[in-house]
Protein backbone atom coordinates (compact mmCIF):
# COMPACT_ATOMS: atom_id res chain seq x y z
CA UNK A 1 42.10 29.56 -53.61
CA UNK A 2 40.62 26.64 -51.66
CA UNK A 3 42.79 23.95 -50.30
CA UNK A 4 42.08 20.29 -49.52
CA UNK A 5 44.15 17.53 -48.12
CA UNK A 6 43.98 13.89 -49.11
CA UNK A 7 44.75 10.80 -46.99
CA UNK A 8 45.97 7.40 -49.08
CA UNK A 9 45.60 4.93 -45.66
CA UNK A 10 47.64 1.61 -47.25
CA UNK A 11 49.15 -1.36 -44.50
CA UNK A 12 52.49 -0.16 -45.24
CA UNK A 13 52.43 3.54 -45.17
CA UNK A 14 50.14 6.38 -44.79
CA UNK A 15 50.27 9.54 -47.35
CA UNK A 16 49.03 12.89 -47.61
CA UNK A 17 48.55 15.59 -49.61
CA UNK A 18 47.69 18.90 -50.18
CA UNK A 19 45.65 19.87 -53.17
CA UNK A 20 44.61 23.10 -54.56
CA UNK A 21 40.90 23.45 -55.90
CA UNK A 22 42.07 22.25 -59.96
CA UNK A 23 42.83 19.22 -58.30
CA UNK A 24 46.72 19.80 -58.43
CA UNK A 25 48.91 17.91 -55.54
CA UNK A 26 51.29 21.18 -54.31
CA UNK A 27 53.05 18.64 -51.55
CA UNK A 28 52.74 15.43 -50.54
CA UNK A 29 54.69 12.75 -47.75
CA UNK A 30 54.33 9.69 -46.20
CA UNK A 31 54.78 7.98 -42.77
CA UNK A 32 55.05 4.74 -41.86
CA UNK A 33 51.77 3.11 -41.04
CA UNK A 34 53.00 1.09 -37.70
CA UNK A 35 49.66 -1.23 -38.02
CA UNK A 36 49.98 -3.14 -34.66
CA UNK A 37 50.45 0.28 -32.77
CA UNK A 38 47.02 0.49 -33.64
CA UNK A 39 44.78 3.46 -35.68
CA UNK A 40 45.13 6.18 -33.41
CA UNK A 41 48.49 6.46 -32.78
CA UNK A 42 49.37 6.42 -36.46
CA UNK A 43 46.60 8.87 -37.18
CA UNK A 44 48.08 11.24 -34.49
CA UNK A 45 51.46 11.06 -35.95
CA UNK A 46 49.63 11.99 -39.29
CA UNK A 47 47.69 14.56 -37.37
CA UNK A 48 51.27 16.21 -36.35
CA UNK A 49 53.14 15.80 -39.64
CA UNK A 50 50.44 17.60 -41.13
CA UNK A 51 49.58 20.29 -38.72
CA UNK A 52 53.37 21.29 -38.85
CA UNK A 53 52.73 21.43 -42.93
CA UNK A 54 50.09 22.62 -44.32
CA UNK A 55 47.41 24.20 -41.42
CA UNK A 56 48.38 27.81 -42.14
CA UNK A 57 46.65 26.90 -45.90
CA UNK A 58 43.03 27.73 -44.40
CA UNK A 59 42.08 23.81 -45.32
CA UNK A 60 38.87 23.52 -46.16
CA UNK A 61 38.11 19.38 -45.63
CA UNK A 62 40.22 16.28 -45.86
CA UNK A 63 39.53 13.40 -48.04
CA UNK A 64 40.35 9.30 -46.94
CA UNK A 65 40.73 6.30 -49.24
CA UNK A 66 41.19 3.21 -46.56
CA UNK A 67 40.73 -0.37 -47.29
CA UNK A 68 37.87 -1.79 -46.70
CA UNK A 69 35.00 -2.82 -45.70
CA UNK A 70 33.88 -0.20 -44.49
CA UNK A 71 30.55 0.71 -43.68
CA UNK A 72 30.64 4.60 -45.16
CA UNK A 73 27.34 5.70 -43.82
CA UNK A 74 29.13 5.41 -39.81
CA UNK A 75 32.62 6.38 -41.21
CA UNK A 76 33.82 3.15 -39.78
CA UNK A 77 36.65 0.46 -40.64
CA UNK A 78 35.36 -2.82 -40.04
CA UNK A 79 37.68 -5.56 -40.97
CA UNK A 80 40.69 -4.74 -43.52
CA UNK A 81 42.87 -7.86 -43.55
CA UNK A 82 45.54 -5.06 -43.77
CA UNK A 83 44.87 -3.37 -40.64
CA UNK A 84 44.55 -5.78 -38.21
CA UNK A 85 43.36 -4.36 -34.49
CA UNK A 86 41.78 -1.30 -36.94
CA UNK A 87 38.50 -2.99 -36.08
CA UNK A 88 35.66 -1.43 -35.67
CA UNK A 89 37.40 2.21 -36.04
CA UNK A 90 35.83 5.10 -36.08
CA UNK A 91 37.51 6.98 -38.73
CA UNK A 92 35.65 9.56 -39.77
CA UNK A 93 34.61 10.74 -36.29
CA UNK A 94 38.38 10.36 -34.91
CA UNK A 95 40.15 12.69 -37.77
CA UNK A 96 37.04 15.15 -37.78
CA UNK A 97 37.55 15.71 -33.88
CA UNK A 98 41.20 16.02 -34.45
CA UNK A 99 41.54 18.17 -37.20
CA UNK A 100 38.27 19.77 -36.47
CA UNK A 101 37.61 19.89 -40.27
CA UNK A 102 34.85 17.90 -42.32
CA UNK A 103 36.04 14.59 -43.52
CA UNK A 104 34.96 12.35 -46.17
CA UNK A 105 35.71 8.62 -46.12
CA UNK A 106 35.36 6.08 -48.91
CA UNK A 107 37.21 2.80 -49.91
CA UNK A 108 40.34 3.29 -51.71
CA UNK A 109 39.50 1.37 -54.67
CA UNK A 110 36.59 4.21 -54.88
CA UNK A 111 39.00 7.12 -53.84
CA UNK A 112 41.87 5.56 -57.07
CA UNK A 113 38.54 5.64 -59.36
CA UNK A 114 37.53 9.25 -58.41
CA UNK A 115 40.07 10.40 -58.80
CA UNK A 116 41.07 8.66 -62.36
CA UNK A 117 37.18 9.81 -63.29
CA UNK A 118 37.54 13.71 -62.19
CA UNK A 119 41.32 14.64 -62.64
CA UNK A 120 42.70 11.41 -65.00
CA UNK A 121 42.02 9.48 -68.07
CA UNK A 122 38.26 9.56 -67.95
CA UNK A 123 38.15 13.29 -67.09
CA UNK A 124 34.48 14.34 -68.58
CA UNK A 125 33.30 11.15 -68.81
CA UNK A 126 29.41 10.30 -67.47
CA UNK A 127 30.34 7.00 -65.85
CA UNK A 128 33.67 5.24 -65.44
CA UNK A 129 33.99 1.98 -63.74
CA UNK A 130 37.80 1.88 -62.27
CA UNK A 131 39.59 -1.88 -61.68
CA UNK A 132 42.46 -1.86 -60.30
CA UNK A 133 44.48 -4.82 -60.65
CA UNK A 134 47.66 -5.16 -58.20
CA UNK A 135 48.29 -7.22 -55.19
CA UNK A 136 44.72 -7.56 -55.18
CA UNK A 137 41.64 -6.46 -56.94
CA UNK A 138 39.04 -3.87 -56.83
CA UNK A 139 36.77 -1.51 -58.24
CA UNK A 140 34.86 1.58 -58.10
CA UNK A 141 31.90 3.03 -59.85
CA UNK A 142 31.45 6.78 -60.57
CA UNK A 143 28.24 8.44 -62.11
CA UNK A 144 28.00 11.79 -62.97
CA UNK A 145 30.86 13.04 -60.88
CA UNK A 146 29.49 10.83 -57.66
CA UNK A 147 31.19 7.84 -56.51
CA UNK A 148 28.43 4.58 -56.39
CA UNK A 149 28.61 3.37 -53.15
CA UNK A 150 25.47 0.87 -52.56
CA UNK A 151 23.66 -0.16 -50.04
CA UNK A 152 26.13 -2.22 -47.86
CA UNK A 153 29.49 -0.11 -49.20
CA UNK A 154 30.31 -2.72 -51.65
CA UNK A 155 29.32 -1.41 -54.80
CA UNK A 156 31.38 -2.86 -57.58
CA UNK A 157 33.87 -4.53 -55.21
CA UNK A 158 34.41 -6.90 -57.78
CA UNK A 159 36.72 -9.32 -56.18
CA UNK A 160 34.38 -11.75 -55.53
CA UNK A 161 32.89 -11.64 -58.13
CA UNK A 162 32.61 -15.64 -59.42
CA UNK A 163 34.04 -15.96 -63.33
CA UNK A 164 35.40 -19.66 -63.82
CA UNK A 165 34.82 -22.75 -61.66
CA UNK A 166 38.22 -23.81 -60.18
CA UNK A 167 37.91 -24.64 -56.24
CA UNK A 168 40.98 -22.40 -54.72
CA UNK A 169 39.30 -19.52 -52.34
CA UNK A 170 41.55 -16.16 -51.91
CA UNK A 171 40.69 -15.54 -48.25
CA UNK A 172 37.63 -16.99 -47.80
CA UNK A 173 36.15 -15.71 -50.50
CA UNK A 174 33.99 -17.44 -53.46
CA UNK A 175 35.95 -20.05 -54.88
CA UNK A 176 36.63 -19.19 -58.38
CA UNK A 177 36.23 -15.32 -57.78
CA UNK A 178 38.45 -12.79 -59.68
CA UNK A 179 40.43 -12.24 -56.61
CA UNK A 180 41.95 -15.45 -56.55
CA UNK A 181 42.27 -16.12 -60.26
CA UNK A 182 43.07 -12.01 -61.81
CA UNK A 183 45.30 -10.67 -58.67
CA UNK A 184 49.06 -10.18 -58.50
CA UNK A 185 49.81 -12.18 -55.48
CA UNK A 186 47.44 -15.27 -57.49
CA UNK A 187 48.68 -15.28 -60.94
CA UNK A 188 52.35 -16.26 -59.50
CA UNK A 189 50.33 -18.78 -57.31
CA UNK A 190 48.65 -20.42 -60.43
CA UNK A 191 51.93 -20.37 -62.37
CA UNK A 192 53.89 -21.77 -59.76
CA UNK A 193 50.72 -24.49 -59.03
CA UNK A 194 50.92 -25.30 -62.17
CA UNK A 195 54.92 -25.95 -62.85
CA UNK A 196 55.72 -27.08 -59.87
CA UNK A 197 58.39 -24.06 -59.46
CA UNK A 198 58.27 -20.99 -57.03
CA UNK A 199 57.31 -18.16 -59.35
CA UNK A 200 56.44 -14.49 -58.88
CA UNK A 201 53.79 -12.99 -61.32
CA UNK A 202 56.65 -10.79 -62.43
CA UNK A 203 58.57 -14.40 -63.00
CA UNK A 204 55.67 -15.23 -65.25
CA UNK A 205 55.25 -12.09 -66.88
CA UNK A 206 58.85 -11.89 -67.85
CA UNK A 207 59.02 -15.61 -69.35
CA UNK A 208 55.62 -15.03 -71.14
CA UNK A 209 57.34 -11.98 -73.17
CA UNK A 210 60.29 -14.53 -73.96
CA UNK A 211 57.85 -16.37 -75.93
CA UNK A 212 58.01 -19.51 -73.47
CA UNK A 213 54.20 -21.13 -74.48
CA UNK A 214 53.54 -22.07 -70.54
CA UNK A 215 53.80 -18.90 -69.66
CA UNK A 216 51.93 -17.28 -72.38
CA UNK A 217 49.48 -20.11 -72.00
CA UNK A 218 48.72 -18.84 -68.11
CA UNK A 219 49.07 -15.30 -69.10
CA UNK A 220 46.23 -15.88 -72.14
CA UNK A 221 44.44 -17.72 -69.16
CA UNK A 222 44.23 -14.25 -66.86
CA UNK A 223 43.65 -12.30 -69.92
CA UNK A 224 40.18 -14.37 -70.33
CA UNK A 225 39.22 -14.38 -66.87
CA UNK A 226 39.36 -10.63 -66.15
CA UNK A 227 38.41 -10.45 -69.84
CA UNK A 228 34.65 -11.79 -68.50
CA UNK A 229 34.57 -9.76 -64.63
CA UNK A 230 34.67 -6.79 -67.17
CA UNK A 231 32.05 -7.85 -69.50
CA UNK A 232 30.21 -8.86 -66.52
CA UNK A 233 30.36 -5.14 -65.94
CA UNK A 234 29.75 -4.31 -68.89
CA UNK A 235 26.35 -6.27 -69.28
CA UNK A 236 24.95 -4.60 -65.73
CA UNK A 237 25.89 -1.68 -65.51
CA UNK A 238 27.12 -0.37 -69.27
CA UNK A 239 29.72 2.28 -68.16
CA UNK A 240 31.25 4.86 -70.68
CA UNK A 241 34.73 3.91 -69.54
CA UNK A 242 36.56 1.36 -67.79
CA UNK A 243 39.79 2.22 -66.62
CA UNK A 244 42.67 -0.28 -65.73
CA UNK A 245 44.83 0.76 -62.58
CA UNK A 246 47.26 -0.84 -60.28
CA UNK A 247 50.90 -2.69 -60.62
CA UNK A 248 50.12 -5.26 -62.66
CA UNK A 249 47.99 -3.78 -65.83
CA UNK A 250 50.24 -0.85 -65.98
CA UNK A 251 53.50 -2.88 -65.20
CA UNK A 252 52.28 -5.06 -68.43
CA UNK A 253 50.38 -2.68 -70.82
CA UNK A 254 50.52 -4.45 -73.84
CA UNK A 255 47.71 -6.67 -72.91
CA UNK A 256 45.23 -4.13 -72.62
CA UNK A 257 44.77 -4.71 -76.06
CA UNK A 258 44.20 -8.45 -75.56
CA UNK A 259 42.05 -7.63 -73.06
CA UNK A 260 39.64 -5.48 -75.33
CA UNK A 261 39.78 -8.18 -77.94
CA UNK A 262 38.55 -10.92 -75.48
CA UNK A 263 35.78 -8.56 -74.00
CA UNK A 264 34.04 -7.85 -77.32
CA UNK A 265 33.76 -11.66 -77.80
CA UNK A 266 31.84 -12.00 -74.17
CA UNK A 267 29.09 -8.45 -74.87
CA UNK A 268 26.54 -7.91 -77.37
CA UNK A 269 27.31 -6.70 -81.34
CA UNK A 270 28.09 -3.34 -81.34
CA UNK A 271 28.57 -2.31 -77.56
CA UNK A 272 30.78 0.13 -77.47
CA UNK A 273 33.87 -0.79 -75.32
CA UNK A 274 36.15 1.80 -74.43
CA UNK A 275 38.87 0.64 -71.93
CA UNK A 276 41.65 2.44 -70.53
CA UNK A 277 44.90 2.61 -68.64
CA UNK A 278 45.08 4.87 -65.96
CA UNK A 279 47.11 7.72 -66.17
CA UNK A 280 47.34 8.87 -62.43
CA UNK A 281 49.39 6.18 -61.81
CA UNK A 282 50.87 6.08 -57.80
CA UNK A 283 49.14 9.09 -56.88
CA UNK A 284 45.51 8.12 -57.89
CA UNK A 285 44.75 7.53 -54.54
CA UNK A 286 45.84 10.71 -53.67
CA UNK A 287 44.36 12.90 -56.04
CA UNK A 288 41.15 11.24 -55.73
CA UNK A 289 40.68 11.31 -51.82
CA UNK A 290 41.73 15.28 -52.33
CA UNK A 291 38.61 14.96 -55.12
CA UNK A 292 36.13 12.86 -52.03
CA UNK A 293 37.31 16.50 -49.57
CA UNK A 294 36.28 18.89 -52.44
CA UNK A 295 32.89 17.43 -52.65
CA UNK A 296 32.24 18.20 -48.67
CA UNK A 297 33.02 22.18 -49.65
């Protein structure tokens, strides 16, 4: 039996697994990622926690989903606004010199879609395009069991991706880009824009399924807008399946359906549209960076 590890780098905490070669998670913890201390101190902590674990397994590679950008051909973090003073890192050379294993390193929005494509809800599936809508948004492309990376490492990072034409910009990106309009930390922004009140999306969500018409009204609103980033997807690159990942989709899954209504108004008669939730759930991130280390076998 071959063994893998996979690495789930988020600004909070840092998990791990082990995974067998059916892509089943035997163990898994988590440390706390202690951002300001700076990459490799937390990676050494990780390096102990999981040398006093799992080394006697015979691992054969490790796996890493980290935010990005990253530029994947180097193995290097450039600027996550999660990991501030991660600049510039190294990754992929640091962990392989530590653990003195291959490593594979991709963005995590990639790594959640992997492993959703290989292991989840789109298991068998030729090409799946992953979204994952939570405190922010992102996507991943996989084709025929390979993760679409591009050539700059952005490949369907979707979050600036332009769909309406109001002026607020999420972090300096396009004004009017999904990010800013579809995320979980925006759609309590708009709301609470909007009424003058201090509302969480989870506020909004909740008052939306009271029947309360503002609510639905702004809810309807974020059902359009990532309604057209996915028939924008659609259109160029015609996936099999979409998935929909992350807090806020699976936190609210009756719109899913609303969702698919609005997309088949934006695409071409008779496109097939098949979008679904993700089944993976917390662990996605997991199970697909344990997916990335299999392919380095």
């Amino acid at each position: 039996m071959d063994y893998y590890i996979g690495i789930d780098i988020g600004g909070t905490n840092i998990r791990a697994s082990i995974m067998n070669e059916h892509y089943t998670i035997l163990e898994k913890f988590k440390i706390e990622n202690k951002v300001s201390d700076g990459p490799m101190v937390n990676l050494d902590n990780l390096y102990e926690e999981i040398n006093k674990r799992w080394m006697d397994y015979g691992i054969k590679s490790i796996g890493v989903g980290c935010p990005g950008p990253l530029d994947l051909k180097k193995g290097i973090i450039i600027n996550p606004p999660n990991l501030i003073g991660w600049e510039n890192f190294e990754i992929k050379k640091y962990m392989e010199n530590k653990f003195n294993l291959p490593v594979a390193v991709n963005n995590d929005a990639n790594v959640a879609g992997f492993g959703e494509a290989m292991a989840g809800v789109a298991k068998n599936c030729e090409s799946v395009y992953y979204i994952t809508l939570s405190t922010g948004v992102g996507g991943g492309f996989i084709y025929k069991g390979q993760i679409v990376n591009g050539f700059n490492s952005i490949a369907a990072e979707i979050s600036n991706m332009i769909i309406n034409e109001d002026t607020y910009s999420h972090s300096g990106l396009n004004k009017g880009a999904v990010e800013g309009q579809c995320s979980g930390r925006n759609i309590g922004r708009i709301a609470s824009k909007k009424l003058n009140l201090d509302l969480s999306t989870k506020d909004v969500f909740d008052r939306a399924e009271l029947g309360n018409k503002e609510y639905e009204d702004i809810i309807s609103t974020w059902v359009l807008n990532i309604s057209k980033a996915i028939a924008n997807i659609i259109t160029t690159v015609d996936p099999e399946v979409i998935v929909l990942g992350g807090s806020v989709i699976l936190n609210n899954p009756k719109y899913i359906d609303k969702i698919i209504s609005q997309v088949r108004e934006f695409v071409f008669d008779g496109v097939n549209i098949d979008i679904r939730l993700a089944e993976i759930g917390d662990d996605a991130g997991l199970v697909g960076s344990g997916v990335l280390a299999s392919t380095l076998a």
